[in-house]
ModelCIF file with pLDDT and N, C-alpha, C, O atoms, coordinates in Angstrom:
data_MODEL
#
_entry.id   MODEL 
#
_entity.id                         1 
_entity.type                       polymer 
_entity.pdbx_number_of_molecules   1 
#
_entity_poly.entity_id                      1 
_entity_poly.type                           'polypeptide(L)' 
_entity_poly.nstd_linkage                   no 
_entity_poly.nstd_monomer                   no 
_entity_poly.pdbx_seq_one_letter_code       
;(UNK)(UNK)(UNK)(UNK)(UNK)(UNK)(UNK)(UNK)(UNK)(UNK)(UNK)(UNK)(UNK)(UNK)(UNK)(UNK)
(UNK)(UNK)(UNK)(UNK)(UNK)(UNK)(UNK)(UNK)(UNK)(UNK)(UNK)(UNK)(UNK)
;
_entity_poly.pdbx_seq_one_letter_code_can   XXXXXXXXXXXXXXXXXXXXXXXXXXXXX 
_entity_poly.pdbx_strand_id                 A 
#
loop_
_entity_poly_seq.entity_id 
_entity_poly_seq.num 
_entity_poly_seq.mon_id 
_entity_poly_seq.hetero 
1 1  UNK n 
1 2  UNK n 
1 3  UNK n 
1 4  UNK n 
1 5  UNK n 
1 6  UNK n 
1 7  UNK n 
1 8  UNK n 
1 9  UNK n 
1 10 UNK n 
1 11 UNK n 
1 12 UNK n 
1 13 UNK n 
1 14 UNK n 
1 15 UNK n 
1 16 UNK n 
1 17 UNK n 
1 18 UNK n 
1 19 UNK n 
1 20 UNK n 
1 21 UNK n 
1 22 UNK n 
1 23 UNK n 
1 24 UNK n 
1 25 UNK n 
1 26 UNK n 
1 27 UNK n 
1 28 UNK n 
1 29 UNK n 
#
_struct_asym.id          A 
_struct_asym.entity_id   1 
#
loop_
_ma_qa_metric.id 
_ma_qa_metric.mode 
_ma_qa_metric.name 
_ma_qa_metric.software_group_id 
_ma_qa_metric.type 
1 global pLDDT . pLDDT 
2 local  pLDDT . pLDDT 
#
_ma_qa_metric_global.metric_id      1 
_ma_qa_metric_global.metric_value   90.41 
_ma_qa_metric_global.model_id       1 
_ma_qa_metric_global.ordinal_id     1 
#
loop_
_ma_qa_metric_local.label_asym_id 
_ma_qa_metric_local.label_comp_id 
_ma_qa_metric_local.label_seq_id 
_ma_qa_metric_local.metric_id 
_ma_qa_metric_local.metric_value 
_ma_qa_metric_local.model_id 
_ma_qa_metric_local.ordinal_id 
A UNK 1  2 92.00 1 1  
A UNK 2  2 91.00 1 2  
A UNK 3  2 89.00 1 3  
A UNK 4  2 80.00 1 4  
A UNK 5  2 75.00 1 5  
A UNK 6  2 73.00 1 6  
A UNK 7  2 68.00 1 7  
A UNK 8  2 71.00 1 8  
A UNK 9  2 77.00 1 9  
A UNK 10 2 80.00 1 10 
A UNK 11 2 88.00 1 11 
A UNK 12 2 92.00 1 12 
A UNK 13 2 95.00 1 13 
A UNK 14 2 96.00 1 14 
A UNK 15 2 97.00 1 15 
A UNK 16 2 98.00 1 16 
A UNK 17 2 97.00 1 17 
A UNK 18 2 98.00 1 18 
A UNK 19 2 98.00 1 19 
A UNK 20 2 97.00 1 20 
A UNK 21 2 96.00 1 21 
A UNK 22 2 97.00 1 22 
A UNK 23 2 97.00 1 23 
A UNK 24 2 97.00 1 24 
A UNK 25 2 96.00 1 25 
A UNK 26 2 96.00 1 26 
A UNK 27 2 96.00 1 27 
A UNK 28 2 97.00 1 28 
A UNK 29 2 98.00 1 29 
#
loop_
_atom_site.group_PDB 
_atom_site.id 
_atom_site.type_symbol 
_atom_site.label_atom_id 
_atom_site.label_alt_id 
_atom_site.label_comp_id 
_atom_site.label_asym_id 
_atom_site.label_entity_id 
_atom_site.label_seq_id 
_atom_site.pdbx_PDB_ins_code 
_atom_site.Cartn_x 
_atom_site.Cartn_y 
_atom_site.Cartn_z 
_atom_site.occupancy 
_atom_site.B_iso_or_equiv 
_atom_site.pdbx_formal_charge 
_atom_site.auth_seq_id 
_atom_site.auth_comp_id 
_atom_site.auth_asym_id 
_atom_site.auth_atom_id 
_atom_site.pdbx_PDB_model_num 
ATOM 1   N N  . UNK A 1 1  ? -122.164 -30.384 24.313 1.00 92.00 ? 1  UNK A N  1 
ATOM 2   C CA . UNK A 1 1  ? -123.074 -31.482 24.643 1.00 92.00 ? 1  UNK A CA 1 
ATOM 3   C C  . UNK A 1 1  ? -124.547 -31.149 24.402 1.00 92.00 ? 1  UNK A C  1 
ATOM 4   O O  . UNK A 1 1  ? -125.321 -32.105 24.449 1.00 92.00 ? 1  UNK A O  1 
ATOM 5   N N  . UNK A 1 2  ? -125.079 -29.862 24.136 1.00 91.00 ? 2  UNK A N  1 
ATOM 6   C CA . UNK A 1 2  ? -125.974 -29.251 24.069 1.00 91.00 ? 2  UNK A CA 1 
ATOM 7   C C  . UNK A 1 2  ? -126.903 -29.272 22.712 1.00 91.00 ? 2  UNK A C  1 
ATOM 8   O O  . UNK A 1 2  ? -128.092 -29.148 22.419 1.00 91.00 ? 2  UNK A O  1 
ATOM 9   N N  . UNK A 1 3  ? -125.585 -29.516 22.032 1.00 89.00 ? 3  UNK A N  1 
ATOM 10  C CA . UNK A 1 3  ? -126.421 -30.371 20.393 1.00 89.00 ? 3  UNK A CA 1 
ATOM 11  C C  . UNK A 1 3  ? -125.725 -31.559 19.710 1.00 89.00 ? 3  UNK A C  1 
ATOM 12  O O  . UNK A 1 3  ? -124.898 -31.532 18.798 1.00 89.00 ? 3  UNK A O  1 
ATOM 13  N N  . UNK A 1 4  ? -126.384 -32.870 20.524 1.00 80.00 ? 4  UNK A N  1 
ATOM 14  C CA . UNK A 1 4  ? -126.087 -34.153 19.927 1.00 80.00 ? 4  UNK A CA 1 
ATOM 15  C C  . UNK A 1 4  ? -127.306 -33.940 18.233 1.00 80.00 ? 4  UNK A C  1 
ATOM 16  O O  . UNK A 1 4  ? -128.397 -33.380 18.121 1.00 80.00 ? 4  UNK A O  1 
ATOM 17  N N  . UNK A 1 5  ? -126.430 -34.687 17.188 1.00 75.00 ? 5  UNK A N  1 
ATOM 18  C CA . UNK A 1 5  ? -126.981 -34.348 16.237 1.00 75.00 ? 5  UNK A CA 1 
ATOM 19  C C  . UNK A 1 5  ? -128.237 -35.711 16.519 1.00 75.00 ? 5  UNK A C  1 
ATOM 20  O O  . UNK A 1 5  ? -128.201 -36.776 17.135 1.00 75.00 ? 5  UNK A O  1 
ATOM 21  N N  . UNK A 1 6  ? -129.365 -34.933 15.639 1.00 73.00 ? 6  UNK A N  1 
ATOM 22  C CA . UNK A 1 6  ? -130.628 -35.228 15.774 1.00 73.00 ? 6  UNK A CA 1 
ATOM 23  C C  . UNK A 1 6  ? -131.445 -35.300 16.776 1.00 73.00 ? 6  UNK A C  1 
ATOM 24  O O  . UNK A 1 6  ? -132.571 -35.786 16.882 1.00 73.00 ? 6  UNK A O  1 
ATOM 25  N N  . UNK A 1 7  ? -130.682 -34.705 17.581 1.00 68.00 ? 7  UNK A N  1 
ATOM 26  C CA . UNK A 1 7  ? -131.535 -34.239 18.817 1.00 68.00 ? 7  UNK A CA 1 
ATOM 27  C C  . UNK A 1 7  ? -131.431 -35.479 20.255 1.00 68.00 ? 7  UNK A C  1 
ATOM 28  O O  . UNK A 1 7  ? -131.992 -35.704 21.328 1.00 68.00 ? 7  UNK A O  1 
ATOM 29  N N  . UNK A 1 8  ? -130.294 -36.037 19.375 1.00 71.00 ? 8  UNK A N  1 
ATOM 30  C CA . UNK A 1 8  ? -130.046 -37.460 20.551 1.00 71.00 ? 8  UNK A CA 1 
ATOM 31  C C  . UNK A 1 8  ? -130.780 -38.202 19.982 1.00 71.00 ? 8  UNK A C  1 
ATOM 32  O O  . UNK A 1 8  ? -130.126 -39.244 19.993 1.00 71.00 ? 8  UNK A O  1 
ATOM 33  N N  . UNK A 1 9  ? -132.000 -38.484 19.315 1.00 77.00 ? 9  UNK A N  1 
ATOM 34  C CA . UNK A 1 9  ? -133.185 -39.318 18.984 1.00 77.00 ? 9  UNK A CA 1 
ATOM 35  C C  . UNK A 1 9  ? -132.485 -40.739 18.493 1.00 77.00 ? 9  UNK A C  1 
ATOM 36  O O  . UNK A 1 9  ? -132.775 -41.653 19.264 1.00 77.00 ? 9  UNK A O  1 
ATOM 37  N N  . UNK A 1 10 ? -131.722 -41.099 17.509 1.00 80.00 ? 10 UNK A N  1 
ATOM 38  C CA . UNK A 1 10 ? -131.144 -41.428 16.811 1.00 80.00 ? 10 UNK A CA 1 
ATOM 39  C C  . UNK A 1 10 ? -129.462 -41.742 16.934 1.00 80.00 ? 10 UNK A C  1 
ATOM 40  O O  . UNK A 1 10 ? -128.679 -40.848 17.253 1.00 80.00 ? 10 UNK A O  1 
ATOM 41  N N  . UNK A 1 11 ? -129.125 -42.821 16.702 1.00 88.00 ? 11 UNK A N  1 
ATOM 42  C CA . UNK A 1 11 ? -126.895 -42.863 16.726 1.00 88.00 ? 11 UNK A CA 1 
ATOM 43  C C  . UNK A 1 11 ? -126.933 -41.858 15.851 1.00 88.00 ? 11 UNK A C  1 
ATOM 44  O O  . UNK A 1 11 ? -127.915 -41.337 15.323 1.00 88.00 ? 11 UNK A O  1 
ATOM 45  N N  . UNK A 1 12 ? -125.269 -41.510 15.678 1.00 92.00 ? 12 UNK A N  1 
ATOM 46  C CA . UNK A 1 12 ? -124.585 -40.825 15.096 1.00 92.00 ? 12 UNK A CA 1 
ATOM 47  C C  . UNK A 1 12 ? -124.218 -42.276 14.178 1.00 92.00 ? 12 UNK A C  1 
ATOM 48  O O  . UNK A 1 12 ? -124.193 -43.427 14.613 1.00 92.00 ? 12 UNK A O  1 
ATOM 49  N N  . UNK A 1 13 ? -123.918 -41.750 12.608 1.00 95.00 ? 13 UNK A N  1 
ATOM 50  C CA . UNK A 1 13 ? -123.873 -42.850 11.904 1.00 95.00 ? 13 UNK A CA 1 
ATOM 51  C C  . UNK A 1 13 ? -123.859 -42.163 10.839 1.00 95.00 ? 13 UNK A C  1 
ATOM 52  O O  . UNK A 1 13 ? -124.844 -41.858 10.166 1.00 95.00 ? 13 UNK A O  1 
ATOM 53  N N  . UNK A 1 14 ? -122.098 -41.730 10.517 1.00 96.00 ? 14 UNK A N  1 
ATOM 54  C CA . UNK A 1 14 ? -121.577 -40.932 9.181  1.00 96.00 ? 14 UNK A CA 1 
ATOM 55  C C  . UNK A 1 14 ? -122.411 -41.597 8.209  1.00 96.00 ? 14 UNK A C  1 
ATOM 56  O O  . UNK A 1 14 ? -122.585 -42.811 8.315  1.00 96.00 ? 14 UNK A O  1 
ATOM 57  N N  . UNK A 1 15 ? -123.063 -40.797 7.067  1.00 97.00 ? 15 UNK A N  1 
ATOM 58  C CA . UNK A 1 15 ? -123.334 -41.477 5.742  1.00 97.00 ? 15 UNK A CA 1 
ATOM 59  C C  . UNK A 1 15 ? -123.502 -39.950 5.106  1.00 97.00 ? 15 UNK A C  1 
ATOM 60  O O  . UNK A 1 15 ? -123.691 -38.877 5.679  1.00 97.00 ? 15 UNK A O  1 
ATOM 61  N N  . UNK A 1 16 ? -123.322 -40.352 3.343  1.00 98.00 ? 16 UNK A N  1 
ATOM 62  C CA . UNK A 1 16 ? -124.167 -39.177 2.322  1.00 98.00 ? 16 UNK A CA 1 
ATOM 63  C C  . UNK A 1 16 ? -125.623 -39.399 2.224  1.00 98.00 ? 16 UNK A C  1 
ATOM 64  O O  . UNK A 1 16 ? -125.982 -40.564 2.052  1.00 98.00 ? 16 UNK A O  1 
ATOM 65  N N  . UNK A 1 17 ? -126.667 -38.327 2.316  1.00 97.00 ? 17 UNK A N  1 
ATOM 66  C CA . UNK A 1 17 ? -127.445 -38.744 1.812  1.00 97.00 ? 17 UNK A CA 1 
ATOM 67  C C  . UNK A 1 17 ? -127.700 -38.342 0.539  1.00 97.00 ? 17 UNK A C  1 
ATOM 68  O O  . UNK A 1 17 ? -127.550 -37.138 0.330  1.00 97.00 ? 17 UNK A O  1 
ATOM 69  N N  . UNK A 1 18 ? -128.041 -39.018 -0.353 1.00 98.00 ? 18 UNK A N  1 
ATOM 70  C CA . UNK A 1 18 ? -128.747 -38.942 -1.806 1.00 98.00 ? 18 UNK A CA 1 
ATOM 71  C C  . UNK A 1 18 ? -129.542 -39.028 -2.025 1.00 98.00 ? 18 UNK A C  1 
ATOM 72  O O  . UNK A 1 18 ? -129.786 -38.975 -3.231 1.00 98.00 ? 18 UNK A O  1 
ATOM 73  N N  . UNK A 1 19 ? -130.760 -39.257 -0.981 1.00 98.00 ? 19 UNK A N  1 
ATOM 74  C CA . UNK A 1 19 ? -132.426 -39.144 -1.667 1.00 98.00 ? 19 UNK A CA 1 
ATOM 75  C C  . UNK A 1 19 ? -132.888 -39.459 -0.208 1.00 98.00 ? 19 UNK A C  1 
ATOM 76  O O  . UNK A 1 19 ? -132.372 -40.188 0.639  1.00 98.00 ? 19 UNK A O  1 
ATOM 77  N N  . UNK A 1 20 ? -134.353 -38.460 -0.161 1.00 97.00 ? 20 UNK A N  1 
ATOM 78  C CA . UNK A 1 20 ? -134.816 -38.369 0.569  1.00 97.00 ? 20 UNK A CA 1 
ATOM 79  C C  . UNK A 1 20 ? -136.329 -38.441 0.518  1.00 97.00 ? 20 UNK A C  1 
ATOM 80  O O  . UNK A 1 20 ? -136.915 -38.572 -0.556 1.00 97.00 ? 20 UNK A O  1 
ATOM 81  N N  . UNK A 1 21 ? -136.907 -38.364 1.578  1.00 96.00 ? 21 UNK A N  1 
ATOM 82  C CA . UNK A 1 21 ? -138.732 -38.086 0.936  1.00 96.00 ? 21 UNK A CA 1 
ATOM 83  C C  . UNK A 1 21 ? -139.714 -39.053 0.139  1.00 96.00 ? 21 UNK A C  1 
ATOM 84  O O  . UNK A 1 21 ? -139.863 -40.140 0.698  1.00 96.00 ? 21 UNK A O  1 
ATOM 85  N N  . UNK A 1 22 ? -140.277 -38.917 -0.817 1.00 97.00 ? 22 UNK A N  1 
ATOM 86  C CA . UNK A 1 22 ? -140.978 -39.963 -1.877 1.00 97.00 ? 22 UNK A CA 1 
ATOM 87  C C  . UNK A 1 22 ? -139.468 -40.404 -2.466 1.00 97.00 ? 22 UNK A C  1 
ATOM 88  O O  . UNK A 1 22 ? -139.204 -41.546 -2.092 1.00 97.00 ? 22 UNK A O  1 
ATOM 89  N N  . UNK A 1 23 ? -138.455 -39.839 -3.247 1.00 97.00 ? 23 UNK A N  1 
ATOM 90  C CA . UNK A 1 23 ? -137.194 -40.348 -3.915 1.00 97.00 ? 23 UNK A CA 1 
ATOM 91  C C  . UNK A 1 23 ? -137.007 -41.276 -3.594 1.00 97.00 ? 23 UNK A C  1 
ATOM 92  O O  . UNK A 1 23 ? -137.099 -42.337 -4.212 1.00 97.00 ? 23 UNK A O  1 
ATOM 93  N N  . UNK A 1 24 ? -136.612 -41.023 -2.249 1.00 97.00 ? 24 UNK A N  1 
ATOM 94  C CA . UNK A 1 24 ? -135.743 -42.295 -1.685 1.00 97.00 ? 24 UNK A CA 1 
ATOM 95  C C  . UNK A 1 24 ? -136.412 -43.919 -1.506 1.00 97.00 ? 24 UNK A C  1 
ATOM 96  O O  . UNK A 1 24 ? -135.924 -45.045 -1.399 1.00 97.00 ? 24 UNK A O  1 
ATOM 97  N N  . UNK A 1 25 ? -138.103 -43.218 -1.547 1.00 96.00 ? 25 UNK A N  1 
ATOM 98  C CA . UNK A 1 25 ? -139.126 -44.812 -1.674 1.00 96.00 ? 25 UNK A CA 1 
ATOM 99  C C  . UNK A 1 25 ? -139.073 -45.362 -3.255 1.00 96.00 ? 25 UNK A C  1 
ATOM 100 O O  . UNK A 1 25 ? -139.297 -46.550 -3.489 1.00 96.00 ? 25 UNK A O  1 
ATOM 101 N N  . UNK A 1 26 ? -138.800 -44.533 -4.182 1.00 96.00 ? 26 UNK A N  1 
ATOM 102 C CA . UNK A 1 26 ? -138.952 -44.588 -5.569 1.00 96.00 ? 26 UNK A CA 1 
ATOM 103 C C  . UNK A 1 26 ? -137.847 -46.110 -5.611 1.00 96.00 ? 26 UNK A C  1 
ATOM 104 O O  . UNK A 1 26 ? -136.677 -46.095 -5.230 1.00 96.00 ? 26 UNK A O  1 
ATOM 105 N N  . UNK A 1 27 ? -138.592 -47.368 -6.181 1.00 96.00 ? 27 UNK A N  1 
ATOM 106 C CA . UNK A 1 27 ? -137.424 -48.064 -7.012 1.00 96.00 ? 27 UNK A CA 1 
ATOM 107 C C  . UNK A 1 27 ? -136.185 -47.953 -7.538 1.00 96.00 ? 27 UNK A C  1 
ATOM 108 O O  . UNK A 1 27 ? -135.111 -48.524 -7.344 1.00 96.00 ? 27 UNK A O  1 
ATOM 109 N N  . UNK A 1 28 ? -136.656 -46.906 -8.399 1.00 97.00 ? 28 UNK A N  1 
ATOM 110 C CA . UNK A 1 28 ? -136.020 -46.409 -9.637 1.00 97.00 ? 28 UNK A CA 1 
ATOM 111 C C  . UNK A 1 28 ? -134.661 -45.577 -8.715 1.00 97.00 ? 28 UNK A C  1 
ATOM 112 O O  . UNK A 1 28 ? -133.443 -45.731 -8.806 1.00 97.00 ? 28 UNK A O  1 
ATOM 113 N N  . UNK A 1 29 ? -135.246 -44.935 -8.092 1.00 98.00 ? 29 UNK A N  1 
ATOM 114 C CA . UNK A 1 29 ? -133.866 -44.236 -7.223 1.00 98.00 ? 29 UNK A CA 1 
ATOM 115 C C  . UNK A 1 29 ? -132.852 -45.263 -6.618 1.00 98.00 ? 29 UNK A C  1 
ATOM 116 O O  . UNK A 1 29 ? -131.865 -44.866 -5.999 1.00 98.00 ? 29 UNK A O  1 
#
């Protein structure tokens, strides 16, 4: 119970990520 992922901040909510950072703002991505 001591490590909910993300620190609890946030659900749990399976996904891949594929872009992150400026990328993921990019259009084109």
């Amino acid at each position: 119970p001591e490590f909910p992922s993300n620190n609890g901040e946030f659900e749990f909510v399976p996904h891949v990520t594929i872009a992150v950072g400026p990328a993921a703002s990019a259009p084109e991505t």
